[in-house]
PDB file of N, CA and C in Angstrom:
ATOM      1  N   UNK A   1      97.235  80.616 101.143  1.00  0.00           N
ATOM      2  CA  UNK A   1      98.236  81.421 100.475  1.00  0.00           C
ATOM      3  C   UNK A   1      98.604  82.586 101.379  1.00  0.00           C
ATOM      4  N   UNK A   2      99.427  83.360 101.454  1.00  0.00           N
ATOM      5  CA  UNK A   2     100.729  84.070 102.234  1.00  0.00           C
ATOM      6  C   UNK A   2     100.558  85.099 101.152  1.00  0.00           C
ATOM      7  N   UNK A   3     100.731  86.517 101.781  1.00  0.00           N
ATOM      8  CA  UNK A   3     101.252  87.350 101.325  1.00  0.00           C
ATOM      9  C   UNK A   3     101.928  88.125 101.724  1.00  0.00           C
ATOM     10  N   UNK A   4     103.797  88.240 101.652  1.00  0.00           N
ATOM     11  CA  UNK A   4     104.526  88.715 102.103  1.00  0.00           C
ATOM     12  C   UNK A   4     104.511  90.359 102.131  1.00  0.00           C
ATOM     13  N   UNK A   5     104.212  90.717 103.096  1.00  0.00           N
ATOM     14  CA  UNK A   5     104.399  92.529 103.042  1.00  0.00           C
ATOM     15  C   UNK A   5     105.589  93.165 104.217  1.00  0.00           C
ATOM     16  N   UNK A   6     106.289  93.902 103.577  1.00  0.00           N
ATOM     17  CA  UNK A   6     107.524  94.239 104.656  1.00  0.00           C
ATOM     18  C   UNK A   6     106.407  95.360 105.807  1.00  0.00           C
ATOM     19  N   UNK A   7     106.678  95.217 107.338  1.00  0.00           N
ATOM     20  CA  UNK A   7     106.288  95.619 107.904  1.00  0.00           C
ATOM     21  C   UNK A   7     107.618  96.541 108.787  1.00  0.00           C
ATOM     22  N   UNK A   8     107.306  97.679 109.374  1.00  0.00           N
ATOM     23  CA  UNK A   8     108.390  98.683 110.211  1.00  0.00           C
ATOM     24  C   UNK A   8     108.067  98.459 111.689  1.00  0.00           C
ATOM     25  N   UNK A   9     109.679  98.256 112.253  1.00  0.00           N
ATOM     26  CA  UNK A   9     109.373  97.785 113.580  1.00  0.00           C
ATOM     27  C   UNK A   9     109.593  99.850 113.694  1.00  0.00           C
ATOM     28  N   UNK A  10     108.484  99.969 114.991  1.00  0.00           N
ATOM     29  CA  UNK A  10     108.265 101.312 115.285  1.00  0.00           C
ATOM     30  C   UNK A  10     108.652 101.227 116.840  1.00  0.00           C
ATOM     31  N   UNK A  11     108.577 100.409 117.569  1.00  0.00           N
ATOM     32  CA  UNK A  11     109.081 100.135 118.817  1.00  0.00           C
ATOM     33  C   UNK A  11     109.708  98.773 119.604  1.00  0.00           C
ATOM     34  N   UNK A  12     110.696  99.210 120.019  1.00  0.00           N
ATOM     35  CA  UNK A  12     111.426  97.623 120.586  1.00  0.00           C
ATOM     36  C   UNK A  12     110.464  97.482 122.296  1.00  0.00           C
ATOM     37  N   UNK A  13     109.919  96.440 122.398  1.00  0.00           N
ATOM     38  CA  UNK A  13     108.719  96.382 123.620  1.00  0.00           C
ATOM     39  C   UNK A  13     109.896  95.874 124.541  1.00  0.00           C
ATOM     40  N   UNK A  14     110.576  94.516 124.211  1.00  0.00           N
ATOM     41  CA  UNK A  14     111.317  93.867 125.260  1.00  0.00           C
ATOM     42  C   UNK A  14     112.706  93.155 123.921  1.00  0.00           C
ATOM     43  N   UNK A  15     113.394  92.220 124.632  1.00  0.00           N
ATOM     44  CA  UNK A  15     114.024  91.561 123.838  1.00  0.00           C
ATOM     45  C   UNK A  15     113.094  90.601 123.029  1.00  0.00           C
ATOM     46  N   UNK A  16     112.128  90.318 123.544  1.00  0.00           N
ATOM     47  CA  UNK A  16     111.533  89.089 122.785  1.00  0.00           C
ATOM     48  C   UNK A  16     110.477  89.978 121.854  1.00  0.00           C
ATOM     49  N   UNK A  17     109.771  91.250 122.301  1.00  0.00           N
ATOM     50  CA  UNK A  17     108.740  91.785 121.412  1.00  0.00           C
ATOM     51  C   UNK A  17     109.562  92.956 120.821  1.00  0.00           C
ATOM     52  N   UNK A  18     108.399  92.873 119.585  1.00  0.00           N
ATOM     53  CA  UNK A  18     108.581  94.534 119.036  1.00  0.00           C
ATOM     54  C   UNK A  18     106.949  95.055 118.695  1.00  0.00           C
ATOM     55  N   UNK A  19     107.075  96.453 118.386  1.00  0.00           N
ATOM     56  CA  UNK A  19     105.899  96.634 117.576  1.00  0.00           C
ATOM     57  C   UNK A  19     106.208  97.032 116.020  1.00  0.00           C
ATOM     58  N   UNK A  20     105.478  96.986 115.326  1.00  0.00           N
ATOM     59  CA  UNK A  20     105.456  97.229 113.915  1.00  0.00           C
ATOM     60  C   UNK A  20     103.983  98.109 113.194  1.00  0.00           C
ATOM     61  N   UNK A  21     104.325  98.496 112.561  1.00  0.00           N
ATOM     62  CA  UNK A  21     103.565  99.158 111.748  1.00  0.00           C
ATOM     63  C   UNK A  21     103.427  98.916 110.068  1.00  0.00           C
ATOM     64  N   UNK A  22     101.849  99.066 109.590  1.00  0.00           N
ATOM     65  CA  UNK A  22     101.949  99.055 108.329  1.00  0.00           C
ATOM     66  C   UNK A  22     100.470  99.192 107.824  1.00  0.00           C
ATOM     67  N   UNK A  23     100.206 100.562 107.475  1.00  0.00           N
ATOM     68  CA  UNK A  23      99.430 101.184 106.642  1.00  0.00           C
ATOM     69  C   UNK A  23      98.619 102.053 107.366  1.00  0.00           C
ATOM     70  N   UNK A  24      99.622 102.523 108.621  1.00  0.00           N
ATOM     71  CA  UNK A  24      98.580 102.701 109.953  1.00  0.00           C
ATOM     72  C   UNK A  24      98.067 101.953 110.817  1.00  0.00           C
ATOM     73  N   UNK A  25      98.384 100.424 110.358  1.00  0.00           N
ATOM     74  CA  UNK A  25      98.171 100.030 111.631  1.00  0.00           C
ATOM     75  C   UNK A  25      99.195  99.114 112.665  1.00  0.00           C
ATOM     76  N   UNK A  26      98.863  99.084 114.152  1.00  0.00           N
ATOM     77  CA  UNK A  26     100.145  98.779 114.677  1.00  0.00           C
ATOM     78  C   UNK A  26     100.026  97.276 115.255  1.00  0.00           C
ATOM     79  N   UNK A  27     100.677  96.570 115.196  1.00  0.00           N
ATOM     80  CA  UNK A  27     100.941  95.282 115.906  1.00  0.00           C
ATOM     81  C   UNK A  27     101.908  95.084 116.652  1.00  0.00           C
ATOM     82  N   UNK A  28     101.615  93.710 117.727  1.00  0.00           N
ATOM     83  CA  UNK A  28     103.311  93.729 118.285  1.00  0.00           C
ATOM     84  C   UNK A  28     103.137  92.340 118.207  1.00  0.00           C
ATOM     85  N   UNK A  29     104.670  91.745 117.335  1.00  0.00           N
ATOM     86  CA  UNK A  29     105.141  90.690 116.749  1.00  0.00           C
ATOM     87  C   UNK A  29     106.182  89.987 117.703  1.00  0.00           C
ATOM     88  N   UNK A  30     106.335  89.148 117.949  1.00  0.00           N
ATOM     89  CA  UNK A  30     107.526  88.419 118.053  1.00  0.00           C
ATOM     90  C   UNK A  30     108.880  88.056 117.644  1.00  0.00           C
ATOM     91  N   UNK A  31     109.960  88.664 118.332  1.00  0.00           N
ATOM     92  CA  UNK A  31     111.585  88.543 117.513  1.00  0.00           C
ATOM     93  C   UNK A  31     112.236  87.471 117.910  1.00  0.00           C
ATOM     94  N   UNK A  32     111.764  86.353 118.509  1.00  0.00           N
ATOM     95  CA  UNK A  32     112.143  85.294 119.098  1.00  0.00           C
ATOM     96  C   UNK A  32     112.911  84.591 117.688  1.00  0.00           C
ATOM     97  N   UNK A  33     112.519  84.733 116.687  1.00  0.00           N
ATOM     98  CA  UNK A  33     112.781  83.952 115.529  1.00  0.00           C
ATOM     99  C   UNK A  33     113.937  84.621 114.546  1.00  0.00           C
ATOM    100  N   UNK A  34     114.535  85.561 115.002  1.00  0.00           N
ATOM    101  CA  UNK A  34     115.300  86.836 114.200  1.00  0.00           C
ATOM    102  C   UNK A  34     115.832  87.391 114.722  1.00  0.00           C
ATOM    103  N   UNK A  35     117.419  87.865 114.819  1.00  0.00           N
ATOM    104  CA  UNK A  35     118.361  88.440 115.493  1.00  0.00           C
ATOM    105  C   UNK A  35     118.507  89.512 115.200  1.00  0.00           C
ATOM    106  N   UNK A  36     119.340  90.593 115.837  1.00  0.00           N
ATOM    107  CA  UNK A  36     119.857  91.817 116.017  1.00  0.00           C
ATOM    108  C   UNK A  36     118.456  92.826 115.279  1.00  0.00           C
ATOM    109  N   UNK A  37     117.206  92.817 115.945  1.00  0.00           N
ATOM    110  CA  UNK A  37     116.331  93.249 115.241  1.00  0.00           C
ATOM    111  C   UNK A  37     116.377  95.027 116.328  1.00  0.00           C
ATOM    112  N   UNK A  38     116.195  96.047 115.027  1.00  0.00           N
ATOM    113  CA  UNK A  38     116.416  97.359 115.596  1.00  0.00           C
ATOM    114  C   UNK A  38     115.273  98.223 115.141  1.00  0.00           C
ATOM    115  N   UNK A  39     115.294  99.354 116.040  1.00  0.00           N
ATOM    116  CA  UNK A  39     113.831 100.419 115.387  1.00  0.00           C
ATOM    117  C   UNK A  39     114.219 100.949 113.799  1.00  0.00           C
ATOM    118  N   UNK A  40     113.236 100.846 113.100  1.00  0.00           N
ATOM    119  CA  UNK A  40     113.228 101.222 111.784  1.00  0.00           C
ATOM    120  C   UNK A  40     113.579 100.073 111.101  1.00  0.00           C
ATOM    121  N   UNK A  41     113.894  98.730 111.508  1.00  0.00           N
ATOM    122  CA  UNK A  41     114.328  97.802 110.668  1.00  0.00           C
ATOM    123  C   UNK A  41     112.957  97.218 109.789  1.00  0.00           C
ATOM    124  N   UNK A  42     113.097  96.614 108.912  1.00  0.00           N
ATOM    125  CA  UNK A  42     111.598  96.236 108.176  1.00  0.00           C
ATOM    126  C   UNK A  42     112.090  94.262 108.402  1.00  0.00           C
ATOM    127  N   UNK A  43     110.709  93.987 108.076  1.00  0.00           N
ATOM    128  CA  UNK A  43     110.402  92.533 108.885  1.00  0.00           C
ATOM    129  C   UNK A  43     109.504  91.657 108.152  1.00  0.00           C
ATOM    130  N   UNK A  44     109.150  90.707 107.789  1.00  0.00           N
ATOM    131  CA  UNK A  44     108.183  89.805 107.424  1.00  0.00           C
ATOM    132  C   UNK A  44     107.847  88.835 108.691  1.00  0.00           C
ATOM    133  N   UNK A  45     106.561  88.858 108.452  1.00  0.00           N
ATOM    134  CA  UNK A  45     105.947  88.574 109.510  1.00  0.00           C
ATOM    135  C   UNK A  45     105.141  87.182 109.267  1.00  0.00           C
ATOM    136  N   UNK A  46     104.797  86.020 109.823  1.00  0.00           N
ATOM    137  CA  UNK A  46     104.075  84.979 110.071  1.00  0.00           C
ATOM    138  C   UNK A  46     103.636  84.663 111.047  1.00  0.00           C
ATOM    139  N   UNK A  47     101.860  84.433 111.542  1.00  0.00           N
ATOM    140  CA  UNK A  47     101.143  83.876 112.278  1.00  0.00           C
ATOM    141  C   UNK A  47     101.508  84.560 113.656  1.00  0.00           C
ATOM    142  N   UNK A  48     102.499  86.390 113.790  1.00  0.00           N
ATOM    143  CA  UNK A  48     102.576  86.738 114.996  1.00  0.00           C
ATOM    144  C   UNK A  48     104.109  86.842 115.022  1.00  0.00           C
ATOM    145  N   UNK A  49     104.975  85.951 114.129  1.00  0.00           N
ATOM    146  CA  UNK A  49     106.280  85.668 114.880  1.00  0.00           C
ATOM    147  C   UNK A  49     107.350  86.401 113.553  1.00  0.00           C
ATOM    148  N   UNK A  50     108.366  87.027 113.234  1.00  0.00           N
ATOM    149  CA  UNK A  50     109.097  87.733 112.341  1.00  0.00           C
ATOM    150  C   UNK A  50     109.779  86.553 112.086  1.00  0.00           C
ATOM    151  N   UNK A  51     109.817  86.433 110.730  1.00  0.00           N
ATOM    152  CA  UNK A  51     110.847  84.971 110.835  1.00  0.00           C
ATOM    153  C   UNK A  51     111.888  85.774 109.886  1.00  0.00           C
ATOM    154  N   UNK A  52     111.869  87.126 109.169  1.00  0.00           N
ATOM    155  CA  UNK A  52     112.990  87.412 108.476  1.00  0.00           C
ATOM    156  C   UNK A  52     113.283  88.743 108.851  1.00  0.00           C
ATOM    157  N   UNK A  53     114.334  89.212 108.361  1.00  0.00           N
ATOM    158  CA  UNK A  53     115.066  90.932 108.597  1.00  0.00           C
ATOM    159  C   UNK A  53     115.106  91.229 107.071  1.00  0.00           C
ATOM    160  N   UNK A  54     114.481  92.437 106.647  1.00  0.00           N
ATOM    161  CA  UNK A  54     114.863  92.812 105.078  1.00  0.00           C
ATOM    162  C   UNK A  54     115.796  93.788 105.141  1.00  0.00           C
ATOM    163  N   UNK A  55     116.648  94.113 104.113  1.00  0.00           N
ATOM    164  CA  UNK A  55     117.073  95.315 103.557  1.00  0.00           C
ATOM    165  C   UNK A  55     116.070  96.146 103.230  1.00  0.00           C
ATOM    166  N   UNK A  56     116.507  97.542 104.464  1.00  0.00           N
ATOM    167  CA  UNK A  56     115.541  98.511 104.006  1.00  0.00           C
ATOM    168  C   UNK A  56     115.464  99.209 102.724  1.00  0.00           C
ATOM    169  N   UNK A  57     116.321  99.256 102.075  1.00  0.00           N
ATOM    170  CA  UNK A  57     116.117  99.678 100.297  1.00  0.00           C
ATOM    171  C   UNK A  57     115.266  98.678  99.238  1.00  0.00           C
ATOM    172  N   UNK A  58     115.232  97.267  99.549  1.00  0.00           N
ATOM    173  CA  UNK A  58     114.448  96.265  99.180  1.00  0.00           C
ATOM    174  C   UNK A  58     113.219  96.274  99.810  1.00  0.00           C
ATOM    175  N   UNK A  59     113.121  96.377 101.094  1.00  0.00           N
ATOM    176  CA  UNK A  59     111.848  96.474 101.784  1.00  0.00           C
ATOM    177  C   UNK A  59     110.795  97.937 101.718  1.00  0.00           C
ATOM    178  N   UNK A  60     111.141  99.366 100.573  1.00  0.00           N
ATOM    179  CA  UNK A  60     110.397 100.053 100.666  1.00  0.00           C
ATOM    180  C   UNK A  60     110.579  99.901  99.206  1.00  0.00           C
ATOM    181  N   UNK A  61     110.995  99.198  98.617  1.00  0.00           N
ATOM    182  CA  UNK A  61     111.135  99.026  97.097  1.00  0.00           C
ATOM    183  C   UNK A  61     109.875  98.156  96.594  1.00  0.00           C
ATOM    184  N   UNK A  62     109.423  97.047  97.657  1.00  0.00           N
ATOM    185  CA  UNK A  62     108.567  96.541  97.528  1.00  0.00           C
ATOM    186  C   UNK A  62     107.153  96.860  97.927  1.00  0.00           C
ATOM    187  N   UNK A  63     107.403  97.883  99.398  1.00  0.00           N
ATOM    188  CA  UNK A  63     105.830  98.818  99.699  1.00  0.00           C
ATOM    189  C   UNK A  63     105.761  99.529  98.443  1.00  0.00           C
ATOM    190  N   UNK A  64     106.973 100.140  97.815  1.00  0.00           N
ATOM    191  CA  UNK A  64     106.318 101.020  96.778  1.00  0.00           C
ATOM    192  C   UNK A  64     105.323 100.391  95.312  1.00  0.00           C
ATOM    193  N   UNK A  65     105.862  99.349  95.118  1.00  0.00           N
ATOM    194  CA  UNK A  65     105.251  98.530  94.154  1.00  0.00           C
ATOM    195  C   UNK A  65     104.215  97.939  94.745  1.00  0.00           C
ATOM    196  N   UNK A  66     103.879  97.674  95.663  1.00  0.00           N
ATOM    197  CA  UNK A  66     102.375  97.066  96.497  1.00  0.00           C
ATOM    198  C   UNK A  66     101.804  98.678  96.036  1.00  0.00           C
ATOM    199  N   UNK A  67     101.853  99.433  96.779  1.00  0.00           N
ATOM    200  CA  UNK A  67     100.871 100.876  96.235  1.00  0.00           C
ATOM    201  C   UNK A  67     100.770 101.162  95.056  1.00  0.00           C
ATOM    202  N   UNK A  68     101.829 100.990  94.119  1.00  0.00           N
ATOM    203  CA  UNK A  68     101.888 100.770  92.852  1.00  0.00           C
ATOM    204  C   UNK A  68     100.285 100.103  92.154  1.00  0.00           C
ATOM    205  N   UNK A  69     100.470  98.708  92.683  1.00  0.00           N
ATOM    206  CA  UNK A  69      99.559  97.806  92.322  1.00  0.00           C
ATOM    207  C   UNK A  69      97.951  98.337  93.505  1.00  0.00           C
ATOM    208  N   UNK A  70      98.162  98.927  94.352  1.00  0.00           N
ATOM    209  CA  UNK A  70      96.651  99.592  94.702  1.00  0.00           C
ATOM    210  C   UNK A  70      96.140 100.303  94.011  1.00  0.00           C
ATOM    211  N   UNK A  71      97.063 101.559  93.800  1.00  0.00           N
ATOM    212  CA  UNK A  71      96.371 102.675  92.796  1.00  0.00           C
ATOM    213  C   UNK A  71      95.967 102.273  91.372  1.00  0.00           C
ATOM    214  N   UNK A  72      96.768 101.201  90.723  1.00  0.00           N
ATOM    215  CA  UNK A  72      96.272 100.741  89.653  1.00  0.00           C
ATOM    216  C   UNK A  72      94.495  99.798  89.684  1.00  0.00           C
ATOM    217  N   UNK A  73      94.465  99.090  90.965  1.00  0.00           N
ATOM    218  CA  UNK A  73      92.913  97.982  91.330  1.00  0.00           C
ATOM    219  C   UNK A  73      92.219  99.369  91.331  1.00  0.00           C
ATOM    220  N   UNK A  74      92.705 100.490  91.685  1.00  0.00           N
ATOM    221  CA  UNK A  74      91.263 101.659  92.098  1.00  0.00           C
ATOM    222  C   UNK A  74      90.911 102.011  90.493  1.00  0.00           C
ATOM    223  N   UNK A  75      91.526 101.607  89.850  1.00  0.00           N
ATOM    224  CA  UNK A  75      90.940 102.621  88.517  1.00  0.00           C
ATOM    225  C   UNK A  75      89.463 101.834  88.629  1.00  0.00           C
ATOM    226  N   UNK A  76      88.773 102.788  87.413  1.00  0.00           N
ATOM    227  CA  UNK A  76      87.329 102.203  87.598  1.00  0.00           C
ATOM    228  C   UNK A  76      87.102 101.240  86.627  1.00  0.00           C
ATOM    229  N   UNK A  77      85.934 100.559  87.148  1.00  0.00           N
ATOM    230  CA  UNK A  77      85.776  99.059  86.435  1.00  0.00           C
ATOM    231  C   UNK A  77      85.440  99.170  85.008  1.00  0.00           C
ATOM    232  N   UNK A  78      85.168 100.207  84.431  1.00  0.00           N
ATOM    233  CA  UNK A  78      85.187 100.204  82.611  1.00  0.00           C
ATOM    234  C   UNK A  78      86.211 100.199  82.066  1.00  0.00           C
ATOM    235  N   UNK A  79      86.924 100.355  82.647  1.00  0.00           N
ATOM    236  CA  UNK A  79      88.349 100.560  82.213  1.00  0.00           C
ATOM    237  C   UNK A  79      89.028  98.962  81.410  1.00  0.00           C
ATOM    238  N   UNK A  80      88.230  98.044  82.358  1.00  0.00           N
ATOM    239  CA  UNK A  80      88.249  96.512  81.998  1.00  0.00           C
ATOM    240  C   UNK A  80      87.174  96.136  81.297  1.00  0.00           C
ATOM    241  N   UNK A  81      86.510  96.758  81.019  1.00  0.00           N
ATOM    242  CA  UNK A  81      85.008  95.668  80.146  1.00  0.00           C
ATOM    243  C   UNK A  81      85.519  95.824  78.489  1.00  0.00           C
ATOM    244  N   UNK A  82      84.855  94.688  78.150  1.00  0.00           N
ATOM    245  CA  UNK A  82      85.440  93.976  76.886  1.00  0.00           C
ATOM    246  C   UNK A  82      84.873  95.582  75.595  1.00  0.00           C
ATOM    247  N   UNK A  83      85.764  95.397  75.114  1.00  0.00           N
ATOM    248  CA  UNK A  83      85.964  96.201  73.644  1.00  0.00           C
ATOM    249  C   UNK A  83      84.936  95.729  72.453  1.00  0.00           C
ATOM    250  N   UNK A  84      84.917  94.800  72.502  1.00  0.00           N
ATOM    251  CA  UNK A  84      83.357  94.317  71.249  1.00  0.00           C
ATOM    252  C   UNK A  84      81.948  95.027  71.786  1.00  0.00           C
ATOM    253  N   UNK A  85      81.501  95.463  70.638  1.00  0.00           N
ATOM    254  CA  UNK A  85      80.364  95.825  70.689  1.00  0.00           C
ATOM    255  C   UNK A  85      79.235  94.765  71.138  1.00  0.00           C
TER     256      UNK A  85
END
């Protein structure tokens, strides 16, 4: 299973590389698979290689709801244990 997370290209390396960022940390991906790719653009990423370009209003729409869904896993675990005595 795949889990799509928009990643930020933070530096163009060459035509074929970029680097990206996401959560602090940095990678450098492949644009071989994706055109007119620019700094600040957001990206989905597979096995190394960008196979898509997002809309950046969609693509921080969705980091925000991923953190969304972190801060909610941190609550503490009683919070879930069953209600019957």
């Amino acid at each position: 299973m795949c889990l799509a997370v928009p990643v930020k290209v933070v530096a163009i390396l060459d035509d074929q590389w970029v680097e990206i960022e996401m959560g602090g940390i940095r990678s450098r991906v492949s644009i071989a698979l994706v055109d007119r790719v620019a700094l600040g653009d957001y990206l989905i990423v597979h096995a190394g290689y960008a196979i898509t370009r997002l809309d950046v209003e969609e693509a921080e729409k969705s980091l925000a709801l991923f953190e969304e869904i972190a801060l909610h896993l941190e609550r503490p675990a009683h919070a879930l244990r069953s209600r019957i005595p």
